[in-house]
N, C-alpha and C. Protein backbone atom coordinates (compact mmCIF):
# COMPACT_ATOMS: atom_id res chain seq x y z
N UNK A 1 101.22 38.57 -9.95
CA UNK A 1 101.07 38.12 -11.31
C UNK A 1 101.90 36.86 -11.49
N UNK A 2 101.59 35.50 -11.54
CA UNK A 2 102.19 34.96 -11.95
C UNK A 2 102.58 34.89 -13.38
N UNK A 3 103.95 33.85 -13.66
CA UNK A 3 104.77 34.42 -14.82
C UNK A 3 103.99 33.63 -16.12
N UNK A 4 102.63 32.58 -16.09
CA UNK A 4 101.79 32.50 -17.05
C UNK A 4 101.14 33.48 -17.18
N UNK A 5 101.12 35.24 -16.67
CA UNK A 5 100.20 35.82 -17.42
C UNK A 5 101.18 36.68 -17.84
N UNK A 6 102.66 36.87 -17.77
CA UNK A 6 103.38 37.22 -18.87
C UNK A 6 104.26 36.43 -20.08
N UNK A 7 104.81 36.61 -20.80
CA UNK A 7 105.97 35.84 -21.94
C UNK A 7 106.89 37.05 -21.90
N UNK A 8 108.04 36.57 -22.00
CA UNK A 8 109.56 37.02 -22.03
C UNK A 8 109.95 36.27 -23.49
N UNK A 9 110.31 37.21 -24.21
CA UNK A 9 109.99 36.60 -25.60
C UNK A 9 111.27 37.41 -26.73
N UNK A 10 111.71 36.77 -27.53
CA UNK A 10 112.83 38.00 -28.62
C UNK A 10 111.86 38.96 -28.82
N UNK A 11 112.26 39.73 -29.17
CA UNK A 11 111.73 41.31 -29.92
C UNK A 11 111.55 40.92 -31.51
N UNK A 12 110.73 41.25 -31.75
CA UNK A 12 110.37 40.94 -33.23
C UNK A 12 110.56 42.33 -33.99
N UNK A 13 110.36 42.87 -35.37
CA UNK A 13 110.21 43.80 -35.85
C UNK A 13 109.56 44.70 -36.03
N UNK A 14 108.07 43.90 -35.56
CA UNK A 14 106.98 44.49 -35.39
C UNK A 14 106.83 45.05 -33.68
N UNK A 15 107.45 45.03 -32.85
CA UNK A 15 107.41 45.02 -31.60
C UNK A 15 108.10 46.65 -31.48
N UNK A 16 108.99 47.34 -32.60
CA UNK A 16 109.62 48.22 -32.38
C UNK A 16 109.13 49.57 -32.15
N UNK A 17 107.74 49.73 -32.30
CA UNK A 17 107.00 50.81 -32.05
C UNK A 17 106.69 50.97 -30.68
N UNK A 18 106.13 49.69 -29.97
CA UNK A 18 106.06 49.64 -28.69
C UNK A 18 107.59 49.77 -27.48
N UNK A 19 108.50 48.70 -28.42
CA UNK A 19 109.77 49.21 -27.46
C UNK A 19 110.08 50.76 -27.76
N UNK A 20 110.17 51.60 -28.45
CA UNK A 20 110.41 52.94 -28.53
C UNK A 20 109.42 53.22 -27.77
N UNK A 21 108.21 53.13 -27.32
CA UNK A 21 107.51 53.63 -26.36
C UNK A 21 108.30 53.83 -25.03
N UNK A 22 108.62 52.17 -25.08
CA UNK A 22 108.98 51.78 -23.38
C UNK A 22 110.47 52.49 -22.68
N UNK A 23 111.27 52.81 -24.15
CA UNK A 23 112.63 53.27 -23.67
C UNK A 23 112.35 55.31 -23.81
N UNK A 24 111.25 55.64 -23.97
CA UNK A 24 110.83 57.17 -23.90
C UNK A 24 110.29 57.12 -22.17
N UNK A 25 109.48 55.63 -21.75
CA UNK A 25 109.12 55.64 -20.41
C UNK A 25 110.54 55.77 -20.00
N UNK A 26 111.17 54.94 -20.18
CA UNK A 26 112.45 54.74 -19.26
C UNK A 26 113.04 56.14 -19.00
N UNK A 27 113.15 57.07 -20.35
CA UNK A 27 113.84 58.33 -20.37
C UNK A 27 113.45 58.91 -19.36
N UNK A 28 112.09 59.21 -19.54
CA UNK A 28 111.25 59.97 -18.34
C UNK A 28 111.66 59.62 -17.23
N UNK A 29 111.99 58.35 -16.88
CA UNK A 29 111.88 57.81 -15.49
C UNK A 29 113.36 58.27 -14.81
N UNK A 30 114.58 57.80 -15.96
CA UNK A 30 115.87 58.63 -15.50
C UNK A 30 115.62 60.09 -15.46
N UNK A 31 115.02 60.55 -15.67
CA UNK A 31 115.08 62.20 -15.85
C UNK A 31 115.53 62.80 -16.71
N UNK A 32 115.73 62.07 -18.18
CA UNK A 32 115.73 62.36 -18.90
C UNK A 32 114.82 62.79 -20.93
N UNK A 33 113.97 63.02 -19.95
CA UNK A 33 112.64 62.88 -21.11
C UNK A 33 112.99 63.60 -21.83
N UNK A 34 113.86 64.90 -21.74
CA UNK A 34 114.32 65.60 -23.21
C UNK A 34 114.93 65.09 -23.92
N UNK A 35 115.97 64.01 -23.57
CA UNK A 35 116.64 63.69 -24.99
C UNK A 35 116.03 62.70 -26.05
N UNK A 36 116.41 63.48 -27.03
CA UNK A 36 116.12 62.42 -28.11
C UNK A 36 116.22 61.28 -28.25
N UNK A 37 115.15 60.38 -28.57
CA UNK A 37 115.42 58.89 -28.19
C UNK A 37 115.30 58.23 -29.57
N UNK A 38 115.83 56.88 -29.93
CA UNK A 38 115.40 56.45 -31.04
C UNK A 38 114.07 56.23 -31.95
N UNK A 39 114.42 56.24 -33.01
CA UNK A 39 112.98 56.37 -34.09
C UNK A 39 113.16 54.55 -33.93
N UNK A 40 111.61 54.61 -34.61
CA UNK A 40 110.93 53.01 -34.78
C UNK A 40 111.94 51.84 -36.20
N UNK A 41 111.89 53.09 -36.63
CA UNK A 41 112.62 52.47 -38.00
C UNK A 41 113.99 52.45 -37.86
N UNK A 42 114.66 53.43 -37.14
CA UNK A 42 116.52 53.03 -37.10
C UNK A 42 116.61 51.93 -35.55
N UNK A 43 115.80 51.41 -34.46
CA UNK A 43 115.61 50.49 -33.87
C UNK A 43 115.77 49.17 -34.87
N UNK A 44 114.74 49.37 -35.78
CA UNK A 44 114.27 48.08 -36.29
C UNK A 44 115.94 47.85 -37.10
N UNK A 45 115.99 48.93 -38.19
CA UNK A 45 117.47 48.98 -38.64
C UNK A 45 118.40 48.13 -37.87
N UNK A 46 118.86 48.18 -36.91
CA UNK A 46 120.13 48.60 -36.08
C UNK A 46 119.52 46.75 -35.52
N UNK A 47 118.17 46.27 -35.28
CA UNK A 47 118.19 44.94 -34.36
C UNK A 47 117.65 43.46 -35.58
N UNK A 48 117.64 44.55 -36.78
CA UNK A 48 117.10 43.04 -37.56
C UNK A 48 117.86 43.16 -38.43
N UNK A 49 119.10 43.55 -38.61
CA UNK A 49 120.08 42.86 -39.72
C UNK A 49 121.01 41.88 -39.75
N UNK A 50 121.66 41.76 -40.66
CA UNK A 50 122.47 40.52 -40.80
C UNK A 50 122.96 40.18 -39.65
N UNK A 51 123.67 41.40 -39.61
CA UNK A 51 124.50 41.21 -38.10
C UNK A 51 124.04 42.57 -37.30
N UNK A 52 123.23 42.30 -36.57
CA UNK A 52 122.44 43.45 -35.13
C UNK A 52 123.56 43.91 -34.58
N UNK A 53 123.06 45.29 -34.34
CA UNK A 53 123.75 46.00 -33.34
C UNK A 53 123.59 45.26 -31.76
N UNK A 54 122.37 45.39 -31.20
CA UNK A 54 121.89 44.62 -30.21
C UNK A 54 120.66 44.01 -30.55
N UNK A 55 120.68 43.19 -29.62
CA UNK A 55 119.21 41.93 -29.47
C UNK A 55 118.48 42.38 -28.46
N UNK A 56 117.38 42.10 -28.22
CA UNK A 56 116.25 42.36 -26.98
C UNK A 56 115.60 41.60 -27.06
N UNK A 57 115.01 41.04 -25.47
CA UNK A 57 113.83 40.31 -25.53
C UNK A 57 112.64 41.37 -24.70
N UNK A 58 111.57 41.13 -24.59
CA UNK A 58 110.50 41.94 -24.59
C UNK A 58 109.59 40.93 -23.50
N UNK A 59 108.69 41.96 -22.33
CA UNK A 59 107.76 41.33 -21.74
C UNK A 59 106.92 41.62 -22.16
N UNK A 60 105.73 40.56 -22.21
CA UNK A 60 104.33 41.01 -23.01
C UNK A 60 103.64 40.33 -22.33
N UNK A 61 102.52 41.15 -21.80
CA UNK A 61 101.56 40.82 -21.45
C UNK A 61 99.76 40.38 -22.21
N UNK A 62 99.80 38.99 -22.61
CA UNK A 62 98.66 38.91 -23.19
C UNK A 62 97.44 39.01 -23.19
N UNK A 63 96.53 39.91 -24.01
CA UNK A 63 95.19 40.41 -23.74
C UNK A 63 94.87 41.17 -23.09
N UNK A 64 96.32 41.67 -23.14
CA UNK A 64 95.90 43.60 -22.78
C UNK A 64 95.74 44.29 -24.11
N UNK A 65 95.09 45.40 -23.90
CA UNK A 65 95.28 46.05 -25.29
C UNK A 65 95.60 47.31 -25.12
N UNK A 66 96.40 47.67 -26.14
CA UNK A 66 97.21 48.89 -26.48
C UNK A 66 96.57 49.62 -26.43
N UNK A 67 95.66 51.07 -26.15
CA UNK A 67 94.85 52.31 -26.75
C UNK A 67 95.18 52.65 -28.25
N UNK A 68 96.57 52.62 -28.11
CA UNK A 68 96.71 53.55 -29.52
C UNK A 68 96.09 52.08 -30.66
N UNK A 69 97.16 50.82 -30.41
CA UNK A 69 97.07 50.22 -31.87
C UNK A 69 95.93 49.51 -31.97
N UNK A 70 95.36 49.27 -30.78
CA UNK A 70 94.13 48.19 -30.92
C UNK A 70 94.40 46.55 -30.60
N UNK A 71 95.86 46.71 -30.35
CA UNK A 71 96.58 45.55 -30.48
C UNK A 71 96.48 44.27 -29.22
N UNK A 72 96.10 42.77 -29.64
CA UNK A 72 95.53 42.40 -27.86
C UNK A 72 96.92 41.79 -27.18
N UNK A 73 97.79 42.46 -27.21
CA UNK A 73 99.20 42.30 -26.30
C UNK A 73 99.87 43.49 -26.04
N UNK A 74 100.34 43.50 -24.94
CA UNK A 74 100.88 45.15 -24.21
C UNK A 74 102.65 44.76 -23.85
N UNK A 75 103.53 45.08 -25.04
CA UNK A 75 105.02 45.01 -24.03
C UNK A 75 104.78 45.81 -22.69
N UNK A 76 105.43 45.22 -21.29
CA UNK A 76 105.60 46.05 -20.58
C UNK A 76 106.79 46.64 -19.83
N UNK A 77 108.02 45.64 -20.76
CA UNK A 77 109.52 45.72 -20.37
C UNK A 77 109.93 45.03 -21.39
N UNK A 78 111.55 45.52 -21.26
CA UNK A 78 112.79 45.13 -22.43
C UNK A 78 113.76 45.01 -21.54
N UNK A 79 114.82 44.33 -22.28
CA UNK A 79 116.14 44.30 -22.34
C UNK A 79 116.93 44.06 -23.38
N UNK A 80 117.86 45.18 -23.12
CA UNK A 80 118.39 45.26 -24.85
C UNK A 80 119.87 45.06 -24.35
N UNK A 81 120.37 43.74 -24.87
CA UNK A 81 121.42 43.56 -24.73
C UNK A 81 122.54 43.25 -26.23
N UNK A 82 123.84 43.55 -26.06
CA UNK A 82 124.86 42.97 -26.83
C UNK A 82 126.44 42.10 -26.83
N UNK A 83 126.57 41.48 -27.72
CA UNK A 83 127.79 40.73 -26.93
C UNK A 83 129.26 41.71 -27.13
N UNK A 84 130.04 41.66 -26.23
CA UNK A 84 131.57 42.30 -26.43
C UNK A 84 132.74 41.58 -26.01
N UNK A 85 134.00 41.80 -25.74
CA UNK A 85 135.16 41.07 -26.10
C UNK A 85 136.18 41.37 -24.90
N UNK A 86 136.31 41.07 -23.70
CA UNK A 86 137.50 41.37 -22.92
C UNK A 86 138.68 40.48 -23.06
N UNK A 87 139.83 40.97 -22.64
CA UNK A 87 140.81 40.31 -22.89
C UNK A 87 141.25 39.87 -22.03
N UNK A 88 141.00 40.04 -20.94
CA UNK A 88 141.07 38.93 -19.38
C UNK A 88 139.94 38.62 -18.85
N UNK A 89 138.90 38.39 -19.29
CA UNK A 89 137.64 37.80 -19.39
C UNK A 89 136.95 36.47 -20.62
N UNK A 90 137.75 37.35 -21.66
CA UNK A 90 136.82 36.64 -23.08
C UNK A 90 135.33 37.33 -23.27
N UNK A 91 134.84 36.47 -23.46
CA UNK A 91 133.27 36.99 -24.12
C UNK A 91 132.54 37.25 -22.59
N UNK A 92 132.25 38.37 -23.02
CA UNK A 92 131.25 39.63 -21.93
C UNK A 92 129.42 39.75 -22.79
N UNK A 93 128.84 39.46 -22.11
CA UNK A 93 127.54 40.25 -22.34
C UNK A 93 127.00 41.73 -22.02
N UNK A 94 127.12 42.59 -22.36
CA UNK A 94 126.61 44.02 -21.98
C UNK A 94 125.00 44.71 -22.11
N UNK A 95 124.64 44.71 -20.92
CA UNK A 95 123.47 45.16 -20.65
C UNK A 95 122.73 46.69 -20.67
N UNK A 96 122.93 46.63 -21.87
CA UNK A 96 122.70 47.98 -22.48
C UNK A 96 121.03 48.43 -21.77
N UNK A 97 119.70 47.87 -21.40
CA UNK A 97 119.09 48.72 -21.35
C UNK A 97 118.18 47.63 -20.47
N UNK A 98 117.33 48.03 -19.58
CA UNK A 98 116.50 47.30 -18.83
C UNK A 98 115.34 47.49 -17.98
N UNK A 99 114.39 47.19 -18.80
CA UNK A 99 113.20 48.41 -17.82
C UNK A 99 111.75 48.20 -17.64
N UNK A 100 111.27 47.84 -16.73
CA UNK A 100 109.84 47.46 -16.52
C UNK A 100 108.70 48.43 -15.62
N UNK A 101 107.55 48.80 -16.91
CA UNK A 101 106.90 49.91 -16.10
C UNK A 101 106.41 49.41 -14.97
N UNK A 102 106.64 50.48 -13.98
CA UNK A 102 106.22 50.95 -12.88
C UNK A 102 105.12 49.61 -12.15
N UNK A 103 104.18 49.61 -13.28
CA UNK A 103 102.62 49.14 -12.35
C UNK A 103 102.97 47.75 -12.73
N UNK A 104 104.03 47.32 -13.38
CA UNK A 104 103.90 45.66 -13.43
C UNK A 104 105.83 45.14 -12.40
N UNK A 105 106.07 46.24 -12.10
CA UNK A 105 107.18 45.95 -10.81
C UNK A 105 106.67 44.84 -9.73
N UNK A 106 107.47 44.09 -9.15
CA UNK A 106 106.97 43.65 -8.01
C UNK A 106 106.44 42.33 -8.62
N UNK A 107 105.95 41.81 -9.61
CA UNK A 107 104.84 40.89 -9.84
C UNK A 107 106.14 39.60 -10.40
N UNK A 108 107.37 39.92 -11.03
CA UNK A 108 108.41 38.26 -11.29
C UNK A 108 108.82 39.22 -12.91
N UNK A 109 108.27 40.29 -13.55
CA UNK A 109 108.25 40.30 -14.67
C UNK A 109 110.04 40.50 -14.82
N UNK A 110 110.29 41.44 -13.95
CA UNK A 110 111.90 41.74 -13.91
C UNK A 110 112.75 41.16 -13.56
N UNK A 111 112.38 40.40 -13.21
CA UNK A 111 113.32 39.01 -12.62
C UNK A 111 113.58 37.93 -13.45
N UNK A 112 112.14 37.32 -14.41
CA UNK A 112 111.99 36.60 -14.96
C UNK A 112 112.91 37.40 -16.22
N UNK A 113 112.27 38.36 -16.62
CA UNK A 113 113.35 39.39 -17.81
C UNK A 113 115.20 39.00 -17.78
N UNK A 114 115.27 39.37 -16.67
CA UNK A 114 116.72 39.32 -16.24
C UNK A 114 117.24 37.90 -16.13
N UNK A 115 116.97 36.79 -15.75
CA UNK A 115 116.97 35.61 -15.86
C UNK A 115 117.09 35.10 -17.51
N UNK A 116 116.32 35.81 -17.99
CA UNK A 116 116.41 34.93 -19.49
C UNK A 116 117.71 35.69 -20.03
N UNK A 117 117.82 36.75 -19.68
CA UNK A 117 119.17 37.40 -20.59
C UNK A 117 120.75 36.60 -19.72
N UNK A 118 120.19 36.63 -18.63
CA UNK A 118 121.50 35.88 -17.83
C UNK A 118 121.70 33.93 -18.71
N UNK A 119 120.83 33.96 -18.52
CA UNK A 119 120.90 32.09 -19.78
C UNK A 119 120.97 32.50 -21.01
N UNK A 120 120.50 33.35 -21.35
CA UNK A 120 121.24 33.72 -22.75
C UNK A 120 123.00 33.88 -23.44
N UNK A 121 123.04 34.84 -22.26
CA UNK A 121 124.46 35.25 -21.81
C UNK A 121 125.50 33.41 -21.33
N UNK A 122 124.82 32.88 -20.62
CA UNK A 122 125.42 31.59 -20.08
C UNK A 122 125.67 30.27 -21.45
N UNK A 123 123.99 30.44 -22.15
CA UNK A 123 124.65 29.35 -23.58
C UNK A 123 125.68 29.78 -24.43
N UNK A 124 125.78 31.28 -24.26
CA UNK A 124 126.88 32.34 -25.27
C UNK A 124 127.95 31.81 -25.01
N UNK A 125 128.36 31.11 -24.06
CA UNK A 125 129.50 30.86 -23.24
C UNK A 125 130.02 32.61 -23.07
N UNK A 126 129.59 33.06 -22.32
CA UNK A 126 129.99 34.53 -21.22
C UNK A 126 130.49 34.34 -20.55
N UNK A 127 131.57 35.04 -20.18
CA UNK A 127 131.94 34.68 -18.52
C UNK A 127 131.81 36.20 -17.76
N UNK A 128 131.27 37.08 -18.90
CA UNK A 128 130.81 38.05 -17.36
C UNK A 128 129.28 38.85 -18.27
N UNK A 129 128.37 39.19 -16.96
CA UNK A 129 127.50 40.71 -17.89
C UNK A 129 127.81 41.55 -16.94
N UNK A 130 127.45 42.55 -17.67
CA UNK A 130 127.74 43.84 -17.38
C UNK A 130 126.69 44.92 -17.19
N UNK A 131 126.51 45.85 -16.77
CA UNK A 131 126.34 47.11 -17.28
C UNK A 131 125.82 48.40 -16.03
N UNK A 132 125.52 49.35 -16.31
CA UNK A 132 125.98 50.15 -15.86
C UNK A 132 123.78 50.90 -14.97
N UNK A 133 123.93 51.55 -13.88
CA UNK A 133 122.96 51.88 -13.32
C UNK A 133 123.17 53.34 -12.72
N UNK A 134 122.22 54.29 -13.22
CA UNK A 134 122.37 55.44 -12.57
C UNK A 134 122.30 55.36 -10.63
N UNK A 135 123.31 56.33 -10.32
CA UNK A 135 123.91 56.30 -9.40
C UNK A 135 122.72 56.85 -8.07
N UNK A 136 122.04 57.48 -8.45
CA UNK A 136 120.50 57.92 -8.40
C UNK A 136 119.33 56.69 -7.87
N UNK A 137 119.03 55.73 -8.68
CA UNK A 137 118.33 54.50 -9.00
C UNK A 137 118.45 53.46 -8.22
N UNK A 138 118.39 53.95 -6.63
CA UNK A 138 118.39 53.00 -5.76
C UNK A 138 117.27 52.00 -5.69
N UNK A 139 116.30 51.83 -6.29
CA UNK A 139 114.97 50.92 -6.61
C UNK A 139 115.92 49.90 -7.28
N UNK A 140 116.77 49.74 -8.73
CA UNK A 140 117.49 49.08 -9.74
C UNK A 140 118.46 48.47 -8.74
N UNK A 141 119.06 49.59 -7.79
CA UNK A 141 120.46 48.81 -7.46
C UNK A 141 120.07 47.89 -6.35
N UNK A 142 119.14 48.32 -5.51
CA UNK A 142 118.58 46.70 -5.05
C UNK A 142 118.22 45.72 -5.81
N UNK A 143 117.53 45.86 -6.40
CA UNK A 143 117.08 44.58 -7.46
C UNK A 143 118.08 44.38 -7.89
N UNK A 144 119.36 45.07 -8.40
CA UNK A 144 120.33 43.84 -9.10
C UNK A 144 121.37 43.71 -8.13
N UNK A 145 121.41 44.31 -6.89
CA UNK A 145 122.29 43.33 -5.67
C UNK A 145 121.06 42.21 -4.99
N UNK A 146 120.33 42.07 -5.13
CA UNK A 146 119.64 41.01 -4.60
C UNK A 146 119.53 40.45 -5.14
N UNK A 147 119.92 40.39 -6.84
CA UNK A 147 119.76 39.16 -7.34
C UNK A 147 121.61 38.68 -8.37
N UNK A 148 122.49 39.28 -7.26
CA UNK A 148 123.69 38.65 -7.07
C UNK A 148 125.06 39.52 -7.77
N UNK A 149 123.78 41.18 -8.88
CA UNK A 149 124.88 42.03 -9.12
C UNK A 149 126.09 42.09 -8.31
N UNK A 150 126.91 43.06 -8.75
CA UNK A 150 128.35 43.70 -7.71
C UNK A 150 128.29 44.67 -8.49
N UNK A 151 128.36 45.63 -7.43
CA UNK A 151 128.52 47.08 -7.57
C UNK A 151 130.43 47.32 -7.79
N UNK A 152 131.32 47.26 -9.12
CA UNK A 152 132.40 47.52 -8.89
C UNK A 152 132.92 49.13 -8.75
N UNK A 153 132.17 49.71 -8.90
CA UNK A 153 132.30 51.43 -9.09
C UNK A 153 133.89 51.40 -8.37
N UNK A 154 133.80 51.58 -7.09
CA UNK A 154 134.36 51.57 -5.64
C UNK A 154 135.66 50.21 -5.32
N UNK A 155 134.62 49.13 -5.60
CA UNK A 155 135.51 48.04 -5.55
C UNK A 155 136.76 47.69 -6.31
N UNK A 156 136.48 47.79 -7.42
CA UNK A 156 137.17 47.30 -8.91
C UNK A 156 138.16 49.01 -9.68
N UNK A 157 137.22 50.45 -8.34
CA UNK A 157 137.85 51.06 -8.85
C UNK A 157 137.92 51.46 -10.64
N UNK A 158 136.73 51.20 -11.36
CA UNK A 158 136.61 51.22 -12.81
C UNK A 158 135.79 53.00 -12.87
N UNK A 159 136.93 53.56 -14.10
CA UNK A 159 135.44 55.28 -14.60
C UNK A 159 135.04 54.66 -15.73
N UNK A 160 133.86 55.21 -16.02
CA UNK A 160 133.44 55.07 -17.30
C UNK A 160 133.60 56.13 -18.21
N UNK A 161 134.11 56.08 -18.99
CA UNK A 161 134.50 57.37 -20.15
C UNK A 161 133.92 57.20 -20.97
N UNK A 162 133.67 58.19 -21.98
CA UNK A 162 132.85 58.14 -23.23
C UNK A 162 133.32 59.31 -24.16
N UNK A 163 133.21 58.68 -25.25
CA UNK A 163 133.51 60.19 -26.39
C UNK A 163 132.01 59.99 -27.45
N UNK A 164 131.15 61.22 -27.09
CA UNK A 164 130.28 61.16 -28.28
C UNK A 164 130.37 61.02 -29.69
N UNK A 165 129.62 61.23 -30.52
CA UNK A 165 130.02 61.08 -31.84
C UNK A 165 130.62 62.63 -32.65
N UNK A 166 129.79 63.79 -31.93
CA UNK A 166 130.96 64.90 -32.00
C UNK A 166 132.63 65.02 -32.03
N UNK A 167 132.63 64.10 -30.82
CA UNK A 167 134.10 64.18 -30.00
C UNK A 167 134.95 63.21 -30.69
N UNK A 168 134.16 62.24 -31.57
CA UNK A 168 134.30 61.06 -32.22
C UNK A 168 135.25 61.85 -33.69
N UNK A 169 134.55 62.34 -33.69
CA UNK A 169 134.75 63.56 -35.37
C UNK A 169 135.89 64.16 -35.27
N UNK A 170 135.89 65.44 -34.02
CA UNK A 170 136.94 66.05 -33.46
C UNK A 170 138.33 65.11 -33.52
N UNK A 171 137.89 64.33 -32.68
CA UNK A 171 139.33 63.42 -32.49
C UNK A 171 139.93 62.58 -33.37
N UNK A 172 139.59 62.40 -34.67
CA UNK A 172 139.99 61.91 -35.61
C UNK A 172 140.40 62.65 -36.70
N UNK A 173 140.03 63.88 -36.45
CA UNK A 173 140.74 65.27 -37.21
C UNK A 173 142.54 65.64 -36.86
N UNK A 174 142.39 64.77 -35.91
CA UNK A 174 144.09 65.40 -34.88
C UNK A 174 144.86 64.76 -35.95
């Protein structure tokens, strides 16, 4: 496929029905199809206000059409990224989400995807992105060591911790 028969494009508002599609594929694909994934409307919430939670740009393929909407363009990947703040870095880009179905792999779409968020990240003045790949997802972790990732798990010696929003509650009760 060359990259005139896709666009790598912002996410619009209207696009949020289809990205909630694509990040329920993604679920499935981690092995996680049970969890609850975001609604269309707290997406849209959370990426078109004053100030967004995160931004995404979207691959679309033109003059495909949707089954369900009738619609003659098919997203077939996202990336949902946001900016954050290190203090021996400065400004970080974090690569919250990244994912291209299956049957359009292989063709530039993920590359080209990843490329625009990396120049995105570069006019931001960034000096690092980030983010994180199931440990599982050896398909991903080639693609982003071949295209110049670093795996610091091991290297850099970094855990990733997390407190849900339960634990969030809990711990502010102390």
């Amino acid at each position: 496929m060359a990259s005139e028969e896709f666009i790598i494009r912002p996410a619009r508002p209207d696009d949020c029905g289809e990205i909630v599609r694509i990040i329920k594929a993604l679920a499935e694909h981690q092995g996680l199809g049970d969890r609850e994934t975001v609604s269309e409307e707290a997406l849209r919430e959370d990426a078109f206000r004053d100030d967004p939670y995160f931004r995404a740009l979207v691959a679309e393929v033109p003059g495909t059409v949707v089954a369900a909407s009738g619609e003659a363009a098919k997203l077939v990947g996202y990336a949902m990224y946001y900016f954050c703040y290190s203090p021996f870095v400065r400004r970080v880009m974090y690569l919250e989400d990244f994912y291209v179905e299956p049957s359009y792999r292989g063709r530039g779409v993920g590359t080209t995807l990843m490329k625009k968020v990396a120049k995105i990240g570069v006019e931001s003045n960034c000096n690092k992105m980030q983010w994180v790949c199931l440990n599982s997802n050896d398909v991903a972790i080639k693609f982003y060591k071949k295209h110049g990732g670093k795996d610091v798990t091991v290297e850099e010696k970094w855990h990733l911790f997390r407190m849900d929003r339960e634990d969030l509650i809990s711990f502010t009760k102390l």
